[in-house]
PDB file of N, CA and C in Angstrom:
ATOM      1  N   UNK A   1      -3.879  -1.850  15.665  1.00  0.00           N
ATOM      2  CA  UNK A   1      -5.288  -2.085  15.411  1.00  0.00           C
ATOM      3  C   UNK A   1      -6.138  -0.931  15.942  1.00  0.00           C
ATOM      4  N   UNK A   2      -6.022  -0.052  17.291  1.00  0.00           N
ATOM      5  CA  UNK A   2      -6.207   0.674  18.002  1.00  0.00           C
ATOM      6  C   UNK A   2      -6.184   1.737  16.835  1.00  0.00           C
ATOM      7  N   UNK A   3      -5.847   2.284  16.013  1.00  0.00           N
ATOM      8  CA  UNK A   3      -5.385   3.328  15.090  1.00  0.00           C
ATOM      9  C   UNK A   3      -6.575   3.101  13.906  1.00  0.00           C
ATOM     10  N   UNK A   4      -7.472   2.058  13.785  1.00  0.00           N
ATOM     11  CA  UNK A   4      -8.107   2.186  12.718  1.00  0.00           C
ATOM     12  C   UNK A   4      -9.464   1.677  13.348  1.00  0.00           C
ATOM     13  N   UNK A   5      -9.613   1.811  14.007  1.00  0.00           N
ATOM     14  CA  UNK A   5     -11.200   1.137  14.853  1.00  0.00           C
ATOM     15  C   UNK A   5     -12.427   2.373  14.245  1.00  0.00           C
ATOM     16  N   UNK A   6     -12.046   3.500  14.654  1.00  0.00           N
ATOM     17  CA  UNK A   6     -12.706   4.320  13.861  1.00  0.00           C
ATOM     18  C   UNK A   6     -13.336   4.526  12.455  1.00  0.00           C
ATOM     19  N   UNK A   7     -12.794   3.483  11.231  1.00  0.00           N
ATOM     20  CA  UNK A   7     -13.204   3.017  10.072  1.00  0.00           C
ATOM     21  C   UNK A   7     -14.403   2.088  10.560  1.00  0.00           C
ATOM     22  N   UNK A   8     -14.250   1.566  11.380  1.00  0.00           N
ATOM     23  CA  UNK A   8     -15.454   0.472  11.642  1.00  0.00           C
ATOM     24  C   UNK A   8     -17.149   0.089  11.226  1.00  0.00           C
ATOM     25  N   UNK A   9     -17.353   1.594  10.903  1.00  0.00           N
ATOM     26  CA  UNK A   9     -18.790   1.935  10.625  1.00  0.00           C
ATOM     27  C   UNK A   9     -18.591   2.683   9.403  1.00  0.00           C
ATOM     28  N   UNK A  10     -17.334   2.601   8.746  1.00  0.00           N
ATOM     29  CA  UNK A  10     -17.711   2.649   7.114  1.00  0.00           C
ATOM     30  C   UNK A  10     -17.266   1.550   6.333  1.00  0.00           C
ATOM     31  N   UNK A  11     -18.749   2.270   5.134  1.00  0.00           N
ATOM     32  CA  UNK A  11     -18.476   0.969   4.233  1.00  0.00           C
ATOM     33  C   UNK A  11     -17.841   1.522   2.946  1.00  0.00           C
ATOM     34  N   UNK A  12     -16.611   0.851   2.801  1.00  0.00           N
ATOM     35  CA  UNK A  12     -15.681   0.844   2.127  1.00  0.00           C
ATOM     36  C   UNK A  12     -15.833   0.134   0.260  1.00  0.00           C
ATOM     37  N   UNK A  13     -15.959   0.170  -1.123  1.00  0.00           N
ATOM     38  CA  UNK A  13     -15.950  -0.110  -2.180  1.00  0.00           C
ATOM     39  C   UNK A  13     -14.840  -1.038  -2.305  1.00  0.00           C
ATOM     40  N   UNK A  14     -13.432  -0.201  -2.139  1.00  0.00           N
ATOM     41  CA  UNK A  14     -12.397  -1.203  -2.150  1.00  0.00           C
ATOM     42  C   UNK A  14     -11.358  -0.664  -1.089  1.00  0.00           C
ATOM     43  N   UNK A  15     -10.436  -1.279  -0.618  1.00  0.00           N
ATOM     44  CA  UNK A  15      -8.765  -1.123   0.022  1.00  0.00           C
ATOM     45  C   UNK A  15      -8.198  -1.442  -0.610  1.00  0.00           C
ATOM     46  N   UNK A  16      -7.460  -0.435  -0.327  1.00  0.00           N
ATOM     47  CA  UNK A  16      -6.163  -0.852  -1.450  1.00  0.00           C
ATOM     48  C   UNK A  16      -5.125  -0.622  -0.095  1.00  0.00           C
ATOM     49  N   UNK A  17      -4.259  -2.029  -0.257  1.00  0.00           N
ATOM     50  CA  UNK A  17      -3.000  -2.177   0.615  1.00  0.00           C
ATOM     51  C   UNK A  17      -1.744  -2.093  -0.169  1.00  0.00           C
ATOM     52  N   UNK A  18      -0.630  -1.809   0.330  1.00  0.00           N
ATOM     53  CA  UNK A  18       0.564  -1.568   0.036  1.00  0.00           C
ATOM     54  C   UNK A  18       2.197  -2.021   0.142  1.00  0.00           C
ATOM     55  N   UNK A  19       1.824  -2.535   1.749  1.00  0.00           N
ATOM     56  CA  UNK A  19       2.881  -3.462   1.654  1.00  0.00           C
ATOM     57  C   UNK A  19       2.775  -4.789   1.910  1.00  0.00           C
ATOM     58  N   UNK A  20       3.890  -5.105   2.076  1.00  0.00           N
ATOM     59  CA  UNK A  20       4.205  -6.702   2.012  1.00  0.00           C
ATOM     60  C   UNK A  20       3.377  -7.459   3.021  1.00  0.00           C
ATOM     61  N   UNK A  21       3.440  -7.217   4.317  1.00  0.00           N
ATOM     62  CA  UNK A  21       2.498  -8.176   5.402  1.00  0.00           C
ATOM     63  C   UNK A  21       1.356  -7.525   5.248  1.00  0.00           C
ATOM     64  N   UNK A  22       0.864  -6.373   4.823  1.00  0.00           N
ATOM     65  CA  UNK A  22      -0.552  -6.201   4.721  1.00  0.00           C
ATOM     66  C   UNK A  22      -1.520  -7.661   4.647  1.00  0.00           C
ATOM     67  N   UNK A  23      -1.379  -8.243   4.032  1.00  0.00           N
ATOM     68  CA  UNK A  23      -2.933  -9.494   4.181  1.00  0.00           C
ATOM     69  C   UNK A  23      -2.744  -9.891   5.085  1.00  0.00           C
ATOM     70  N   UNK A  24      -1.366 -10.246   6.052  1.00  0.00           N
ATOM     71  CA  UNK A  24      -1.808 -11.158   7.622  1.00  0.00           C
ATOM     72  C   UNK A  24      -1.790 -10.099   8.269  1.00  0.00           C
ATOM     73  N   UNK A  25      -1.694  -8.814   8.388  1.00  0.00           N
ATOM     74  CA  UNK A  25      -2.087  -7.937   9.413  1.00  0.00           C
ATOM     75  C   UNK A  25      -3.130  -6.468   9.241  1.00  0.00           C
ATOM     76  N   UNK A  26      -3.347  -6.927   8.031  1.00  0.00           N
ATOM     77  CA  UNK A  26      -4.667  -5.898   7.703  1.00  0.00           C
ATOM     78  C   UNK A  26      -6.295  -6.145   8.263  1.00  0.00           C
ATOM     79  N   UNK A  27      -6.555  -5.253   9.318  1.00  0.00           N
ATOM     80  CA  UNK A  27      -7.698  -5.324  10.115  1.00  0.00           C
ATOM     81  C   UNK A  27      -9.059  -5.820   8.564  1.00  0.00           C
ATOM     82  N   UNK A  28      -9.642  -6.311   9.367  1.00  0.00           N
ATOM     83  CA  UNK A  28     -11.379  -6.612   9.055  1.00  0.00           C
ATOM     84  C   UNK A  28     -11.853  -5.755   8.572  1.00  0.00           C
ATOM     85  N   UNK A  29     -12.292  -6.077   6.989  1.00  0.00           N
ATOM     86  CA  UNK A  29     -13.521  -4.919   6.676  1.00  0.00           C
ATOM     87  C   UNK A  29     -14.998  -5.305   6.582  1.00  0.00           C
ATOM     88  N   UNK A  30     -16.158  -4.724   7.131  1.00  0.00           N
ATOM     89  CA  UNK A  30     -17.523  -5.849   6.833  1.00  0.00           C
ATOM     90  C   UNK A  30     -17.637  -5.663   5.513  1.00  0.00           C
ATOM     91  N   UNK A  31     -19.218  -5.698   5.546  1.00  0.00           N
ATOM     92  CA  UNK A  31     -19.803  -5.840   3.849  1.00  0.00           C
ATOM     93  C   UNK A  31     -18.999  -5.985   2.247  1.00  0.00           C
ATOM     94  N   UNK A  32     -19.134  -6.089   1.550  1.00  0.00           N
ATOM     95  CA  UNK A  32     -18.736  -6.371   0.433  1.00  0.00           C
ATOM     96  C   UNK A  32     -17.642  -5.061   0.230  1.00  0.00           C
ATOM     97  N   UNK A  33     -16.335  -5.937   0.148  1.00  0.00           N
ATOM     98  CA  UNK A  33     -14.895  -4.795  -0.127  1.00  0.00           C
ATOM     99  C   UNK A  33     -14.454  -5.036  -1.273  1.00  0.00           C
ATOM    100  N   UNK A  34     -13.660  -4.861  -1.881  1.00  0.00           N
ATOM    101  CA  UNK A  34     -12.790  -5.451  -3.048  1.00  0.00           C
ATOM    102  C   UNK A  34     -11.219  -4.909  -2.355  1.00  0.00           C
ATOM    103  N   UNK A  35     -10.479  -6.116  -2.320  1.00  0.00           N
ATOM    104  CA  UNK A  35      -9.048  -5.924  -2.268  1.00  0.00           C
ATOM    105  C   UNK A  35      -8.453  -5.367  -2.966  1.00  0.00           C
ATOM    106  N   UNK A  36      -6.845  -4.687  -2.802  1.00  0.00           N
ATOM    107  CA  UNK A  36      -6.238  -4.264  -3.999  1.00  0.00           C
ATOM    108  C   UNK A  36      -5.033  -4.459  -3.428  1.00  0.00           C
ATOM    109  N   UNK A  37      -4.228  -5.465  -3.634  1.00  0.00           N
ATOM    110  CA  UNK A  37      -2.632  -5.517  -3.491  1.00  0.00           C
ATOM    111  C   UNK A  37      -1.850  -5.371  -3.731  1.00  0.00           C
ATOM    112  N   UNK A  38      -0.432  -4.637  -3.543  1.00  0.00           N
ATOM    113  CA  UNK A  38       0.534  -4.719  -4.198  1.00  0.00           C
ATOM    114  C   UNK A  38       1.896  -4.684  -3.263  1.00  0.00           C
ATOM    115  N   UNK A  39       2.255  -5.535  -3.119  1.00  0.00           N
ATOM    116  CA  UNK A  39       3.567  -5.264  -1.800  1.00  0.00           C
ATOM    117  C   UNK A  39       4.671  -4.931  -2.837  1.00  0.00           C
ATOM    118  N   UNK A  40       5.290  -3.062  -2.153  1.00  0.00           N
ATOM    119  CA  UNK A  40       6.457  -3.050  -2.247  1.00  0.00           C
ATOM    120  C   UNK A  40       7.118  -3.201  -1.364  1.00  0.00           C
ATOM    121  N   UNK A  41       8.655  -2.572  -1.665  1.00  0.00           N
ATOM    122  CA  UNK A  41       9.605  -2.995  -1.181  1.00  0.00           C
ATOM    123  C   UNK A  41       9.475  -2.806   0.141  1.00  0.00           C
ATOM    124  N   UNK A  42      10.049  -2.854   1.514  1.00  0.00           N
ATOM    125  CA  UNK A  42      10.041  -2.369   2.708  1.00  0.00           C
ATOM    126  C   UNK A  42      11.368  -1.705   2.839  1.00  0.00           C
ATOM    127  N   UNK A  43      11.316   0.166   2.601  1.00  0.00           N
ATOM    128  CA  UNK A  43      12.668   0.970   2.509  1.00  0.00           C
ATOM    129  C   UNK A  43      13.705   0.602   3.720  1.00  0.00           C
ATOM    130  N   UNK A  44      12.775   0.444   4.936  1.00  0.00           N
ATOM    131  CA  UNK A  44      14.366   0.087   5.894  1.00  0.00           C
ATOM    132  C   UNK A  44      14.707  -1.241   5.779  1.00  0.00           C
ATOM    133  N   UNK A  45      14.440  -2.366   5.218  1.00  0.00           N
ATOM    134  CA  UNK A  45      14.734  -3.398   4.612  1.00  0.00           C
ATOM    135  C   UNK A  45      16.005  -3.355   3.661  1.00  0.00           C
ATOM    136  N   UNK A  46      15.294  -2.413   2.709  1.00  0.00           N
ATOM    137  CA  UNK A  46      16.615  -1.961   1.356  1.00  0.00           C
ATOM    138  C   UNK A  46      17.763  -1.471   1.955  1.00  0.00           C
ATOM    139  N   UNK A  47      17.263  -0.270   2.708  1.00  0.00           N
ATOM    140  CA  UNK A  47      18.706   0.506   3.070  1.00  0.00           C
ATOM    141  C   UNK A  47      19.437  -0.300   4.273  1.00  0.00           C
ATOM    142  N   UNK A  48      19.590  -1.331   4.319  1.00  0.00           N
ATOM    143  CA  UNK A  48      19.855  -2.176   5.651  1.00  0.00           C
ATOM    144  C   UNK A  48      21.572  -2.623   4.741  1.00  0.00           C
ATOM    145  N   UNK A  49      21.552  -2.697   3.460  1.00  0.00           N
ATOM    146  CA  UNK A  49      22.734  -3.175   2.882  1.00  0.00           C
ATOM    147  C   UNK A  49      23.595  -2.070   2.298  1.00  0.00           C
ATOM    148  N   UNK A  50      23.090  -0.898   2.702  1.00  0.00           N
ATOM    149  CA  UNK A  50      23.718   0.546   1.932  1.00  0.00           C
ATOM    150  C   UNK A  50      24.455   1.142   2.932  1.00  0.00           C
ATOM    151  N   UNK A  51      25.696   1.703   2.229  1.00  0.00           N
ATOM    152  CA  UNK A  51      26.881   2.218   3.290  1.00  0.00           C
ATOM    153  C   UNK A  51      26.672   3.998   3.485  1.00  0.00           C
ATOM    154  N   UNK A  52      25.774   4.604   2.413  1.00  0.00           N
ATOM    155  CA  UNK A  52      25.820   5.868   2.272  1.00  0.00           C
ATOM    156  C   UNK A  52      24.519   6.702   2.619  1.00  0.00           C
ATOM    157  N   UNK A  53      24.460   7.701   3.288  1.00  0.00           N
ATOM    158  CA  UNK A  53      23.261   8.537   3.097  1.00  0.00           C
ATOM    159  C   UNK A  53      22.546   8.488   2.085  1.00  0.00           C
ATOM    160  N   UNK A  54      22.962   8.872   0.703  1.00  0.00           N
ATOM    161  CA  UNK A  54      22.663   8.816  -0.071  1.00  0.00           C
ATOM    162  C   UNK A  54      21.666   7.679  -0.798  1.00  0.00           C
ATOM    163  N   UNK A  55      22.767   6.881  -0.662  1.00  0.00           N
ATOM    164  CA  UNK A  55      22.207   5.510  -0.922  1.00  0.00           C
ATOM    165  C   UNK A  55      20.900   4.965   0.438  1.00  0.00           C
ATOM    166  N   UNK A  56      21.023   5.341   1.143  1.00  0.00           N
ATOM    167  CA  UNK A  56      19.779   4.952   1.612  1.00  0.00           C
ATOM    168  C   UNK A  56      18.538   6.180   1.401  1.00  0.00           C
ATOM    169  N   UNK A  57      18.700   7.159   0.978  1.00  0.00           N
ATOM    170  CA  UNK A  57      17.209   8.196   0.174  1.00  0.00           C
ATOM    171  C   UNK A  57      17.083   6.999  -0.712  1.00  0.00           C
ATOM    172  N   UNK A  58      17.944   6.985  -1.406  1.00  0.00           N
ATOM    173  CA  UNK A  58      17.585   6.323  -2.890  1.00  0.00           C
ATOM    174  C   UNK A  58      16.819   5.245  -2.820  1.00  0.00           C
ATOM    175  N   UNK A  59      16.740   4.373  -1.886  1.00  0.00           N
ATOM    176  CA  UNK A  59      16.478   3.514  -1.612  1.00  0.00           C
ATOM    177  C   UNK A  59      14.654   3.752  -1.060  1.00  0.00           C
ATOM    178  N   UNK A  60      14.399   5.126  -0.403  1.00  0.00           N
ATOM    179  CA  UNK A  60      13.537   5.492   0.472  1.00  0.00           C
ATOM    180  C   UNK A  60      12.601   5.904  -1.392  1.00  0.00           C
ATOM    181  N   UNK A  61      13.556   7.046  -1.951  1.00  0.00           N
ATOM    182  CA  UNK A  61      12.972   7.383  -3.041  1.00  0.00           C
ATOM    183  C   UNK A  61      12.474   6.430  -4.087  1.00  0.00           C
ATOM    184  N   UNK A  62      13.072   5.354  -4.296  1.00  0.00           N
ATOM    185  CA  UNK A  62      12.409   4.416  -4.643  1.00  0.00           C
ATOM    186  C   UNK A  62      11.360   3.733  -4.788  1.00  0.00           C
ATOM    187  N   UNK A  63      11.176   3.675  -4.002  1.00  0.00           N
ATOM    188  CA  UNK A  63       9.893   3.033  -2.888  1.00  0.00           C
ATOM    189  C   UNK A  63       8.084   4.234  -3.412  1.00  0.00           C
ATOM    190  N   UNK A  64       8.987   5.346  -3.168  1.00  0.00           N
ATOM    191  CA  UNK A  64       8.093   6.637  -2.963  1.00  0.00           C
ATOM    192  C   UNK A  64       7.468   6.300  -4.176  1.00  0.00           C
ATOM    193  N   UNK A  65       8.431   6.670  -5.499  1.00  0.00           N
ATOM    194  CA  UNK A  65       8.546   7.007  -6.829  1.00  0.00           C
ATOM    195  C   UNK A  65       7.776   5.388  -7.591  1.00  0.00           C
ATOM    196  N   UNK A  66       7.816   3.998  -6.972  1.00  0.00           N
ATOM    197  CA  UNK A  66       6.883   2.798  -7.248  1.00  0.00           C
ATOM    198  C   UNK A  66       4.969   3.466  -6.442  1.00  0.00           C
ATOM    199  N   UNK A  67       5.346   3.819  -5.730  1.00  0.00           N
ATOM    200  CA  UNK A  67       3.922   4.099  -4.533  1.00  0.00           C
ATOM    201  C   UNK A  67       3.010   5.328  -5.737  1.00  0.00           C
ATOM    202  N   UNK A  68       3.723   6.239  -6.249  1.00  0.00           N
ATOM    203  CA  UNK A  68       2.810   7.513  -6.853  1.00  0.00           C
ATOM    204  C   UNK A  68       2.704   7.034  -8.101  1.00  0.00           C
ATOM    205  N   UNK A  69       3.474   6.259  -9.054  1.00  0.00           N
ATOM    206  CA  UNK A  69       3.127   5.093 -10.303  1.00  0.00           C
ATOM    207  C   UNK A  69       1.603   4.163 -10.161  1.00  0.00           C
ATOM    208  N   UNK A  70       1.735   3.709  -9.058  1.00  0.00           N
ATOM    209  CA  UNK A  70       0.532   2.736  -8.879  1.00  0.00           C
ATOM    210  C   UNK A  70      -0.758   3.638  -8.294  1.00  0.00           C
ATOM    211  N   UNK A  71      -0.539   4.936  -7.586  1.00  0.00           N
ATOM    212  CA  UNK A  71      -1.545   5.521  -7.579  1.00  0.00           C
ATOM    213  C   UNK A  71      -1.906   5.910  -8.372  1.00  0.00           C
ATOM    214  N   UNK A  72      -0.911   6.580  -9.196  1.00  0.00           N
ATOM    215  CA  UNK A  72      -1.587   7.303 -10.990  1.00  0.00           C
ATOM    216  C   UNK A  72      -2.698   6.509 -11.475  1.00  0.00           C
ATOM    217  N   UNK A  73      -1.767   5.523 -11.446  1.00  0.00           N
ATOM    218  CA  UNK A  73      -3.032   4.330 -12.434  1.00  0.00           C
ATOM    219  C   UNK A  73      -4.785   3.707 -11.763  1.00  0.00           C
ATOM    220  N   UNK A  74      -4.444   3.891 -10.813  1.00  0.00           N
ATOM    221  CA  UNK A  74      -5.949   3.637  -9.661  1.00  0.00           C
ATOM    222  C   UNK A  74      -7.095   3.991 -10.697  1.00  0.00           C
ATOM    223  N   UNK A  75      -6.986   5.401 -10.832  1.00  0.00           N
ATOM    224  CA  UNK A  75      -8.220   5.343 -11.921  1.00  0.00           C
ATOM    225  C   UNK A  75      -8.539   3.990 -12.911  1.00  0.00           C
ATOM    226  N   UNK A  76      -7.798   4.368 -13.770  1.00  0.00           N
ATOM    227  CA  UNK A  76      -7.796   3.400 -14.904  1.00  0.00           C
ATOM    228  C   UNK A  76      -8.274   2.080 -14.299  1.00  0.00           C
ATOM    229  N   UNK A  77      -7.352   1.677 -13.300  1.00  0.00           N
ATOM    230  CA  UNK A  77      -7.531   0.438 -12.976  1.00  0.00           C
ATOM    231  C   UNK A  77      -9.429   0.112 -12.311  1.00  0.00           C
ATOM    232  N   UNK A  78      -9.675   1.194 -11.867  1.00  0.00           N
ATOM    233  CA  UNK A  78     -10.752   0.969 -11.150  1.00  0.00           C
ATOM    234  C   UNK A  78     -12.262   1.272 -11.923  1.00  0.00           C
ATOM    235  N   UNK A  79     -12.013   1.899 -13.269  1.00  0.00           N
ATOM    236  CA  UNK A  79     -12.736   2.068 -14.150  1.00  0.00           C
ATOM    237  C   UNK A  79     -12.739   0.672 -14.819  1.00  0.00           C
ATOM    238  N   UNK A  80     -11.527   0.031 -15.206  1.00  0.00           N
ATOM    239  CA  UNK A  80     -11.930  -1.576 -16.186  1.00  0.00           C
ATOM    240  C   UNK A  80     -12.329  -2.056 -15.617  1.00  0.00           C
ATOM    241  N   UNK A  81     -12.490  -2.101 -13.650  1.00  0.00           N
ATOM    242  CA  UNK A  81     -12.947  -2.850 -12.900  1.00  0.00           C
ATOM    243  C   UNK A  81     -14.567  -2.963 -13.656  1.00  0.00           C
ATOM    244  N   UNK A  82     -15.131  -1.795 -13.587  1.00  0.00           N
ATOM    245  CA  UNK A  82     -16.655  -1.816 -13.470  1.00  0.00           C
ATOM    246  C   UNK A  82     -16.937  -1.783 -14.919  1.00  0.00           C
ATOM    247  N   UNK A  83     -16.225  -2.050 -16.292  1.00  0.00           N
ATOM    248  CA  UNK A  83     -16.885  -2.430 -17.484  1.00  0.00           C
ATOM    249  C   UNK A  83     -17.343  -3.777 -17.759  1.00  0.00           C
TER     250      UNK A  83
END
């Protein structure tokens, strides 16, 4: 919590969160926010069942390669917001 106190005195349009416990542990925003959710996977979660180096990037890359998909689209998404 200590790590984001400094946001405190801005006002924010929307957040956009990312992973999975984000809503029970995502700090307070005041004035009018708009949420944006999407929980992926949690990579050391995935790679917890993988025997290989490899297989655990893949697992990391994964993750990455869902995260820069859903940013691409932010625009778009945040433009139909306001039609």
């Amino acid at each position: 919590m200590l790590k984001v106190l400094f946001l405190c005195n801005i006002e924010f349009d929307y957040v956009v969160m990312v992973c999975d416990n984000a809503r029970q542990s995502c700090p307070i925003f005041r004035g009018k926010v708009g949420f944006v959710h999407v929980g992926f996977d949690d990579p050391p979660r995935l790679e917890a069942s993988v025997r290989t180096e490899e297989e655990r990037l893949a697992a990391y890359r994964q993750v990455r390669d869902e995260i820069k998909t859903f940013v691409e689209m932010l625009p778009d998404f945040f433009d139909s917001m306001q039609e």
